[in-house]
C-alpha atoms as a PDB file:
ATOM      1  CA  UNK A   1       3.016  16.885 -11.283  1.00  0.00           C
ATOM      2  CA  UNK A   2       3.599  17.790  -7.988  1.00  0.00           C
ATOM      3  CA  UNK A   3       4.049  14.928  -5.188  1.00  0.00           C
ATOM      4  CA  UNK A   4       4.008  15.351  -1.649  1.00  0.00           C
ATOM      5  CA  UNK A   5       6.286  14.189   1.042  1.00  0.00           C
ATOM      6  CA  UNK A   6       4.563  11.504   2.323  1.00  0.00           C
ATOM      7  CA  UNK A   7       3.630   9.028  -0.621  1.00  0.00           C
ATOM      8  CA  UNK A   8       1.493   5.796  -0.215  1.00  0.00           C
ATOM      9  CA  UNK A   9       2.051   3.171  -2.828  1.00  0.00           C
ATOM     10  CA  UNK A  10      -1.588   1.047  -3.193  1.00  0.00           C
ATOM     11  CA  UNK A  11      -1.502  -2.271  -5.781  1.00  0.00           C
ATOM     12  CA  UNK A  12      -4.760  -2.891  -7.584  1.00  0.00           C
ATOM     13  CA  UNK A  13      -4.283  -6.649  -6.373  1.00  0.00           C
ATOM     14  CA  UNK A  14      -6.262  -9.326  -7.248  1.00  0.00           C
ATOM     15  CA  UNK A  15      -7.963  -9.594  -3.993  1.00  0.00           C
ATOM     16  CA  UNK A  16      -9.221  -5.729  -4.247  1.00  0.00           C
ATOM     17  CA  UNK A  17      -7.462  -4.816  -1.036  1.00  0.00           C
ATOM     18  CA  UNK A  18      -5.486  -2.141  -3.040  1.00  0.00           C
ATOM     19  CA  UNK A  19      -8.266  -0.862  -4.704  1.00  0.00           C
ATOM     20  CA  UNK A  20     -10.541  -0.895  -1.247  1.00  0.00           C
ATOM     21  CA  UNK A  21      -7.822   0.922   0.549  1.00  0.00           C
ATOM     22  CA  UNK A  22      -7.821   3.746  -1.956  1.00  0.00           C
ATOM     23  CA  UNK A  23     -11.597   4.290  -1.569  1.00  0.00           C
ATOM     24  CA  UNK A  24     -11.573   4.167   1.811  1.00  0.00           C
ATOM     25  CA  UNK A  25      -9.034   6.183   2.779  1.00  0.00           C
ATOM     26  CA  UNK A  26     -10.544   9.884   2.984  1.00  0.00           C
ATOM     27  CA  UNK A  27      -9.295  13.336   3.625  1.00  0.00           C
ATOM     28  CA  UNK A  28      -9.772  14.888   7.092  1.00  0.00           C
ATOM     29  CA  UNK A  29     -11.015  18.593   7.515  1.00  0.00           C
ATOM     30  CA  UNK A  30      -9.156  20.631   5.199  1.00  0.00           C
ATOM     31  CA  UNK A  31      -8.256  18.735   3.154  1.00  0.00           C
ATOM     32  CA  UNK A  32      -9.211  18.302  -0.429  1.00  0.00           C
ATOM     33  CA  UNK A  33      -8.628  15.219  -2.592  1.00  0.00           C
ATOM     34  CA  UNK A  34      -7.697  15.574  -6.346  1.00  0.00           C
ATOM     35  CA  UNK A  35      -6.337  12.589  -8.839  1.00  0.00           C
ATOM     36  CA  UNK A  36      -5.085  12.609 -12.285  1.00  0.00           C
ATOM     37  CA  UNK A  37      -3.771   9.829 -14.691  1.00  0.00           C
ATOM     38  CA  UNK A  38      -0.411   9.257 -15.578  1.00  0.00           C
ATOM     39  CA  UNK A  39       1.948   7.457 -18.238  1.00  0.00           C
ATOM     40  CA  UNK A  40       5.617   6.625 -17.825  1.00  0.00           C
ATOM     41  CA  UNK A  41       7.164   5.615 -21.214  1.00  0.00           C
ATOM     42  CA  UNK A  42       8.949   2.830 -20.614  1.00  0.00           C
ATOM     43  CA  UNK A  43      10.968   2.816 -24.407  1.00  0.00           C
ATOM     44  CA  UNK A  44      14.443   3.521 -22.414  1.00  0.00           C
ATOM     45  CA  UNK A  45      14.181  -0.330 -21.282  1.00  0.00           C
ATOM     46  CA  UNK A  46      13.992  -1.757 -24.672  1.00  0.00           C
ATOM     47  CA  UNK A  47       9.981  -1.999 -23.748  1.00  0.00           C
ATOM     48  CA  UNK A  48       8.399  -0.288 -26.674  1.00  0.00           C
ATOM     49  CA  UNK A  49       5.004   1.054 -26.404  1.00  0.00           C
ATOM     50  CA  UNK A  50       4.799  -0.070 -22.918  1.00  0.00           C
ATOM     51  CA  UNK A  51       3.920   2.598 -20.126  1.00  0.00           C
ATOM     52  CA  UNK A  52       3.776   3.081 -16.108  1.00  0.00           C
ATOM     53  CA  UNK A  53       0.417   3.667 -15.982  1.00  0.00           C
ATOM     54  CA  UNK A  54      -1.841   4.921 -12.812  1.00  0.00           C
ATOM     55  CA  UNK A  55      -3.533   7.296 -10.818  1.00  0.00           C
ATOM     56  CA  UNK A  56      -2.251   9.708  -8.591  1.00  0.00           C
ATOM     57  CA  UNK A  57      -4.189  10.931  -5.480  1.00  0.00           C
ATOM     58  CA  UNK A  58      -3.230  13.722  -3.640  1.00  0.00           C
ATOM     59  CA  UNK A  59      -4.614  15.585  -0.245  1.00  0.00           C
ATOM     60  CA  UNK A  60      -4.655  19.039  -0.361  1.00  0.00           C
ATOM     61  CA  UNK A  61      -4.593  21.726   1.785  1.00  0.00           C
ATOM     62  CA  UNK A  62      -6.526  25.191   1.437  1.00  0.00           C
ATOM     63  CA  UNK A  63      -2.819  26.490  -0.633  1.00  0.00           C
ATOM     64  CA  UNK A  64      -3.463  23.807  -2.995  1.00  0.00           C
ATOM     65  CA  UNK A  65      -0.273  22.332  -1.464  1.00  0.00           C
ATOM     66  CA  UNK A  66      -0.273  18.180  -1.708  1.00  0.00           C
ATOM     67  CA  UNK A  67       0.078  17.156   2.055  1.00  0.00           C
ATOM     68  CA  UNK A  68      -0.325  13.443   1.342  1.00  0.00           C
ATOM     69  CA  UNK A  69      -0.060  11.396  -2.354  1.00  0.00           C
ATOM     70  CA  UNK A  70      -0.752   7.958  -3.352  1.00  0.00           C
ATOM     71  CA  UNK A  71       0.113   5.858  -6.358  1.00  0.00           C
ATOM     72  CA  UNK A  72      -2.688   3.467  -7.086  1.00  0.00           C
ATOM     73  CA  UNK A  73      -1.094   1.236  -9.498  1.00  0.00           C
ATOM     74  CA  UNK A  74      -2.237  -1.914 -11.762  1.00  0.00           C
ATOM     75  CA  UNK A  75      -0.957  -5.219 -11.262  1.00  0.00           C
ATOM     76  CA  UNK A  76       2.126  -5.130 -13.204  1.00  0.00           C
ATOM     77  CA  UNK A  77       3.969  -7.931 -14.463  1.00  0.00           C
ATOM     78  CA  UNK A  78       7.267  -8.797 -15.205  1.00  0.00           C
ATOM     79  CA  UNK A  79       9.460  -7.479 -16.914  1.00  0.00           C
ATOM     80  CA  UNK A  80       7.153  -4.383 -16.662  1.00  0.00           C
ATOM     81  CA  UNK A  81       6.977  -4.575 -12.910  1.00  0.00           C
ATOM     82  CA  UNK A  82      10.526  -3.989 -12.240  1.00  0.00           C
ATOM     83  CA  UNK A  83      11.008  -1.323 -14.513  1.00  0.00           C
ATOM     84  CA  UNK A  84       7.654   1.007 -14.001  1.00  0.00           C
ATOM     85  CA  UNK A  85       8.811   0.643 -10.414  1.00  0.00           C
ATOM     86  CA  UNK A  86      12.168   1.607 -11.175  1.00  0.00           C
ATOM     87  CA  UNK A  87      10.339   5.058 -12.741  1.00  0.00           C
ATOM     88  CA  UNK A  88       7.506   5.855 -10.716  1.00  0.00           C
ATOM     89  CA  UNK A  89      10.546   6.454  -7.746  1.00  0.00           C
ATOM     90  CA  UNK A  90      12.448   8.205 -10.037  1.00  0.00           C
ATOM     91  CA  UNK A  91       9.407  10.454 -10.270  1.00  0.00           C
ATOM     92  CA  UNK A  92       8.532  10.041  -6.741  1.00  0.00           C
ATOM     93  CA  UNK A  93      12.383  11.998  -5.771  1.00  0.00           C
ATOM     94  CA  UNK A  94      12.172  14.700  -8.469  1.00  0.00           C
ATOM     95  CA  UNK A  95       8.635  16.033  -8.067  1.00  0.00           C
ATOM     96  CA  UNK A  96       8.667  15.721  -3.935  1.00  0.00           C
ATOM     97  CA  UNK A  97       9.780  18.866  -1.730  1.00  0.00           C
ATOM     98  CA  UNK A  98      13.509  19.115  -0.909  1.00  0.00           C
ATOM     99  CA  UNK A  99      12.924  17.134   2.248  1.00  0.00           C
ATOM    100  CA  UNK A 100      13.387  13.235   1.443  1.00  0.00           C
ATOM    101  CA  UNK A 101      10.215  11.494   0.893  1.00  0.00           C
ATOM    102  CA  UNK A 102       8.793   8.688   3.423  1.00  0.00           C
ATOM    103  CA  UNK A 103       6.943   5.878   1.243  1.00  0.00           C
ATOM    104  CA  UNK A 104       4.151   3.944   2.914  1.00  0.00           C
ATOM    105  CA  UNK A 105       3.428   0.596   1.491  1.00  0.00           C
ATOM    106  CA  UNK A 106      -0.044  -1.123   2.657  1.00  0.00           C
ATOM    107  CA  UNK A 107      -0.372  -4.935   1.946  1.00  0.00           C
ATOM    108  CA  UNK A 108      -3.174  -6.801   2.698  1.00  0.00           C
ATOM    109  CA  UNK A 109      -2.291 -10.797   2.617  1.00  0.00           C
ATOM    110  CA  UNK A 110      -5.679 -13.145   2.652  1.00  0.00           C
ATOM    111  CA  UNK A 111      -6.481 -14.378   6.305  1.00  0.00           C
ATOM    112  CA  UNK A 112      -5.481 -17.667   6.798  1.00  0.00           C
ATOM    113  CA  UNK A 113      -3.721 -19.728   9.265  1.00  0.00           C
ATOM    114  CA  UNK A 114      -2.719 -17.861  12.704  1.00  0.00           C
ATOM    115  CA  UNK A 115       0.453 -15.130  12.817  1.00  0.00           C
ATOM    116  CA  UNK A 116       2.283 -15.363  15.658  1.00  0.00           C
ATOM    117  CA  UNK A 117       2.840 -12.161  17.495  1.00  0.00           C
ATOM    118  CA  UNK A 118       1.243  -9.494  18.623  1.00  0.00           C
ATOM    119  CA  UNK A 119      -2.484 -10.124  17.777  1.00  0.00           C
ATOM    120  CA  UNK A 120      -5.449  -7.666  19.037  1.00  0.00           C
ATOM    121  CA  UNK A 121      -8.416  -9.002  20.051  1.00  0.00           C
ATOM    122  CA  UNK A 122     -11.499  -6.639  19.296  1.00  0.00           C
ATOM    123  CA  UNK A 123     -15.037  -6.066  20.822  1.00  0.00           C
ATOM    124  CA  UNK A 124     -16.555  -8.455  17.920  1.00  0.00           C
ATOM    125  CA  UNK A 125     -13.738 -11.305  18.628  1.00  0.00           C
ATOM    126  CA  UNK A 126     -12.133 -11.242  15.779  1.00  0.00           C
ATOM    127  CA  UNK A 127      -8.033 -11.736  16.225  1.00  0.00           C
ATOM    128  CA  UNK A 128      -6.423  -9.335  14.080  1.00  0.00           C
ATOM    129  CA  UNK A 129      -2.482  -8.695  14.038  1.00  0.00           C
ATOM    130  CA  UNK A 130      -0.496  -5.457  12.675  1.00  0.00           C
ATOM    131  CA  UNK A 131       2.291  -5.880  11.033  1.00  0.00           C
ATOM    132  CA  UNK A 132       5.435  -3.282  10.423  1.00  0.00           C
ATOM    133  CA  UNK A 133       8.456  -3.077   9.340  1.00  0.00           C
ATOM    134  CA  UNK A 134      11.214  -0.088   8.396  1.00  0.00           C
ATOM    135  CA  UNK A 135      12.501  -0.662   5.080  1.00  0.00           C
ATOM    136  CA  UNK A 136      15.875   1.173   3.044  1.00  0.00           C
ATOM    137  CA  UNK A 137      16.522   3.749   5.420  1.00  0.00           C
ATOM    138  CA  UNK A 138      14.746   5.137   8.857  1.00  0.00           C
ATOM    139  CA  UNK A 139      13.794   8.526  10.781  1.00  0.00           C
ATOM    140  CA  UNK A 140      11.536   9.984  12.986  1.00  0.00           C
ATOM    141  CA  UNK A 141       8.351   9.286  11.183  1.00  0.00           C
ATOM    142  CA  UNK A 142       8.895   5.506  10.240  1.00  0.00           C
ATOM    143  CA  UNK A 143       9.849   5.031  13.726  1.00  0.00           C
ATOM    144  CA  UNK A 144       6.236   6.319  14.485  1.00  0.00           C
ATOM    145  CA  UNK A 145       4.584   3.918  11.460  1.00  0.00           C
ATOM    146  CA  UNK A 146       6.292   0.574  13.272  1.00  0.00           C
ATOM    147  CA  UNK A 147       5.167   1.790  16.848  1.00  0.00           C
ATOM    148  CA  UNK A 148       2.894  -0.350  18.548  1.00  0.00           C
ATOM    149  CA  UNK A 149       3.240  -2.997  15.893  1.00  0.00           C
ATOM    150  CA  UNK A 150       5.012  -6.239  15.392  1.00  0.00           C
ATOM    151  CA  UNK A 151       7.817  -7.368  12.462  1.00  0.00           C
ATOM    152  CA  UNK A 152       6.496  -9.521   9.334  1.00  0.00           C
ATOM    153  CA  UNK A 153       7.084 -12.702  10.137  1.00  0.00           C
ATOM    154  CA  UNK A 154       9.171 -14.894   7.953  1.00  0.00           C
ATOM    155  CA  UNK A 155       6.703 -16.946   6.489  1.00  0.00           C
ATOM    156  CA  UNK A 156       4.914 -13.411   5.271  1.00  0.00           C
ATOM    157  CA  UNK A 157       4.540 -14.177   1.429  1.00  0.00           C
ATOM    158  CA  UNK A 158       3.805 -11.219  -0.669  1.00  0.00           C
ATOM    159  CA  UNK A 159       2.886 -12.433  -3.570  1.00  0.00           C
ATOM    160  CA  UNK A 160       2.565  -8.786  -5.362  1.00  0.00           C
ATOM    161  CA  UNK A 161       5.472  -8.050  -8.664  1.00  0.00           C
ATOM    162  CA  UNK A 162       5.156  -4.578  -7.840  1.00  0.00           C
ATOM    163  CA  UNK A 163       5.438  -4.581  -4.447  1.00  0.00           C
ATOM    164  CA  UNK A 164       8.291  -7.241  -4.108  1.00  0.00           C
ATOM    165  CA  UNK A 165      10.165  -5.074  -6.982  1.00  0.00           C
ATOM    166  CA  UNK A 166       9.340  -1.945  -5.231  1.00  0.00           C
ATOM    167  CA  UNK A 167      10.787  -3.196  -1.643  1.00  0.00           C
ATOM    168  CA  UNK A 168      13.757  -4.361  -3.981  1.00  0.00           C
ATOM    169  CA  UNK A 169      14.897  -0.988  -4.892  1.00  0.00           C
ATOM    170  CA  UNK A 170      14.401   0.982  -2.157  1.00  0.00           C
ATOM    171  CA  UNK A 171      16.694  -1.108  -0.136  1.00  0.00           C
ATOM    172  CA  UNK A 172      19.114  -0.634  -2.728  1.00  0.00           C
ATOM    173  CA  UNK A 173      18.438   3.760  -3.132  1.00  0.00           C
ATOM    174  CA  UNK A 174      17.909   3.645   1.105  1.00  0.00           C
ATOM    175  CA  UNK A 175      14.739   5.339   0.480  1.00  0.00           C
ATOM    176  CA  UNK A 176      12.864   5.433   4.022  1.00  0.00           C
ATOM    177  CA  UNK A 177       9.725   2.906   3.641  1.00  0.00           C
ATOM    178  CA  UNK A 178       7.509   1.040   5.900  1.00  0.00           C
ATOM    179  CA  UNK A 179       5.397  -1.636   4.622  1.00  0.00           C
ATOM    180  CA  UNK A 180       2.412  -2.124   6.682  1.00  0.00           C
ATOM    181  CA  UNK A 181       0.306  -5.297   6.778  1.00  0.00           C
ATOM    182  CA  UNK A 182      -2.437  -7.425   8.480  1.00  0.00           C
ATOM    183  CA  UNK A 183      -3.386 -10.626   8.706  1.00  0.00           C
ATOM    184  CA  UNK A 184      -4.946 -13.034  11.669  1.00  0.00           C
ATOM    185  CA  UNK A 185      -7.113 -15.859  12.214  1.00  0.00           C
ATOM    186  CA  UNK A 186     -10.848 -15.164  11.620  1.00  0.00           C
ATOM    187  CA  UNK A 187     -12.733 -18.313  12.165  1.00  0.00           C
ATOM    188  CA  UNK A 188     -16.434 -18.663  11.926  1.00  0.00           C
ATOM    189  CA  UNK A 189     -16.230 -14.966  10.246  1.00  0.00           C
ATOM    190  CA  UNK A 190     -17.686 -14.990   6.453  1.00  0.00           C
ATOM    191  CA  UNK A 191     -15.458 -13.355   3.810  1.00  0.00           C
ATOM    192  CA  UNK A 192     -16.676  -9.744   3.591  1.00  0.00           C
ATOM    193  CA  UNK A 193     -16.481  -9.747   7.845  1.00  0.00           C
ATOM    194  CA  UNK A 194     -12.979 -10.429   7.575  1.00  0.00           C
ATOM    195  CA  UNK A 195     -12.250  -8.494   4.943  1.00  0.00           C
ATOM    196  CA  UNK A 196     -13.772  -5.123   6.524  1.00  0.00           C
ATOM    197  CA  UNK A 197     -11.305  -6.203   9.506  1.00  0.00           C
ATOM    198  CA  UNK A 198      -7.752  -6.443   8.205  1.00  0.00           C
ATOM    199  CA  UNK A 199      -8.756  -3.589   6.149  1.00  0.00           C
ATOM    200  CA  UNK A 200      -9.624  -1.458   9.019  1.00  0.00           C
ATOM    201  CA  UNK A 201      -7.003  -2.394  10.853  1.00  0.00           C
ATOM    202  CA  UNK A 202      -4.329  -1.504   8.281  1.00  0.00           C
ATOM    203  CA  UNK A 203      -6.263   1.972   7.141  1.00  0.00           C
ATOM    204  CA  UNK A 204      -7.209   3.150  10.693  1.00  0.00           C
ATOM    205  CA  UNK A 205      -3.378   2.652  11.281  1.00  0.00           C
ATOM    206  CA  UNK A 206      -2.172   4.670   8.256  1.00  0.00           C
ATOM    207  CA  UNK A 207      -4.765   7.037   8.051  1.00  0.00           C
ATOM    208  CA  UNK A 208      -4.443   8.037  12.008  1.00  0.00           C
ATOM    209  CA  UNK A 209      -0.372   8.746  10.805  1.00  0.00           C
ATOM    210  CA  UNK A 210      -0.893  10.985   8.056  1.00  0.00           C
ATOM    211  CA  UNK A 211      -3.647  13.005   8.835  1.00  0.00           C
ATOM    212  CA  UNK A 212      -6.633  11.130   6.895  1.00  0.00           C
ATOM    213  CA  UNK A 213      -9.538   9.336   7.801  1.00  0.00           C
ATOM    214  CA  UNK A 214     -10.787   5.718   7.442  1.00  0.00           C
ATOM    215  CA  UNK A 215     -14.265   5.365   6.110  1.00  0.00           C
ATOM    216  CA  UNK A 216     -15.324   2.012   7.322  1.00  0.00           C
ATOM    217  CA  UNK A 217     -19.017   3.060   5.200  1.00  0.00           C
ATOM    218  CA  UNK A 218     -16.835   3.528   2.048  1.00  0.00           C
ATOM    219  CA  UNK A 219     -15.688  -0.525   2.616  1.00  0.00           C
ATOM    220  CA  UNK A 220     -18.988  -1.614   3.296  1.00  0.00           C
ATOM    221  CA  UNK A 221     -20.999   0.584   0.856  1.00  0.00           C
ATOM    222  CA  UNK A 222     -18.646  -0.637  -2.054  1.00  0.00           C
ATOM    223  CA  UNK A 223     -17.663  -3.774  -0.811  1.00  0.00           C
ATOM    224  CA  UNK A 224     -13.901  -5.737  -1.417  1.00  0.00           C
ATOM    225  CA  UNK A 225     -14.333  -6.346  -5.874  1.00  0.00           C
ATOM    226  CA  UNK A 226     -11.762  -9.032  -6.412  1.00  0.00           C
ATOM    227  CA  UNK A 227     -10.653 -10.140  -9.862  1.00  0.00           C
ATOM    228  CA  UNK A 228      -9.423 -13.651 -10.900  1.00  0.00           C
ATOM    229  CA  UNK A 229      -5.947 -14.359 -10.123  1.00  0.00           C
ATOM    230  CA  UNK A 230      -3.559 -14.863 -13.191  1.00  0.00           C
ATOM    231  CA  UNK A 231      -0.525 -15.620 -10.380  1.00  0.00           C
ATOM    232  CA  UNK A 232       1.073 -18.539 -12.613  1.00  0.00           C
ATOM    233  CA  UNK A 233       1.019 -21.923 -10.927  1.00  0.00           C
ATOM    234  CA  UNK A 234       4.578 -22.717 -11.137  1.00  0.00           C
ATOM    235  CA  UNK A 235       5.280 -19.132  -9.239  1.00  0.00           C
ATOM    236  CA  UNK A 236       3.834 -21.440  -6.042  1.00  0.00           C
ATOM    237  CA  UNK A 237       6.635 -23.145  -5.754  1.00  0.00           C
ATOM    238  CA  UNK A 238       8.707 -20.211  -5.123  1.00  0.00           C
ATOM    239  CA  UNK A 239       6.311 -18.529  -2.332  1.00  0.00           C
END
């Protein structure tokens, strides 16, 4: 299982930005994209019969050569989270090239309220801010993810087991990462309006750094599925 260098780490969340992301995000002229299941036992962790499960997605070049991978990864929950985290890195640093690998981490919080910051008004009138920060370590390239775009702000919630987990570690194992997100204040827009905007802001961002495209069709053909939320209540008071 080969991995590139530049790996982006998608959550199916409940509110189908993960899943959205994945669709939309397409490979530029040549290019191929190729994906493939995989299972992580997770036995070593006293989790029997319990697996890192997911799809990897990789952009290839004419070699066959993976230029770009992503992880599109369930929901997990605790104590799973932690631990198929935990593996899918260890993965991650023994199938990329010798050259460390730069993770990019794309979440998508629910418009509401107003960020303060940066925020980009666009031709339709929507306000839309950027949000990104360096995470674990830092070089050339996450410099170039966090250009032009403003830090989280404290009151960012991600409310996301496998993203908070995966942030966790790779502070700890000073793995370069950049988590990207969007959020803004969309009033008088209808759901689907300001969904297609955060996620075009966040994909045209990403995509325009690692050689893909954003298919703004792809959004709107398939739309944004989200799922029910099983986020228990008494987590809410910890947000």
């Amino acid at each position: 299982m080969r991995v590139a260098s530049m790996v982006v780490v998608l959550v199916r969340d409940s509110a189908g930005y993960g899943a959205a992301l994945a669709d939309a995000l397409r490979p530029s002229p040549g290019l191929t994209r190729g994906s493939s299941p995989f299972d992580l036992p997770l036995d070593k962790y006293g989790l029997n019969g319990e697996k890192a499960s997911g799809e990897l997605v990789s952009f290839s070049d004419s070699s066959g050569s993976p230029q770009v991978s992503f992880f599109v990864l369930p929901d997990y929950r605790p104590p799973v989270a932690a631990c198929a985290m935990n593996e899918i890195l260890a993965l991650i640093s023994s199938e990329a090239p010798s050259i460390q690998p730069v993770l990019i981490v794309p979440f998508i919080t629910r418009p509401s309220g107003c960020f303060h910051g940066m925020v980009n008004a666009t031709k339709t009138g929507q306000l839309t801010t950027l949000h990104a920060a360096e995470i674990g370590a830092s070089n050339e390239f996450t410099h170039l993810l966090v250009d032009g775009s403003i830090k989280p702000p404290p009151s960012l919630q991600i409310r996301s087991e496998p993203i908070q987990c995966l942030l966790e570690i790779v502070r700890v194992l000073k793995i370069p990462t950049v988590l990207v997100t969007s959020g803004g204040q969309h009033q008088g827009k209808s759901s689907s309006d300001s969904d297609l905007e955060v996620l075009q802001c966040v994909g045209d961002h990403v995509a325009k750094h690692i050689n893909l495209e954003f298919s703004k069709e792809t959004v709107i053909e398939t739309g944004v599925e989200k799922s029910a939320s099983i986020q228990e209540p008494w987590r809410e008071l910890y947000l």
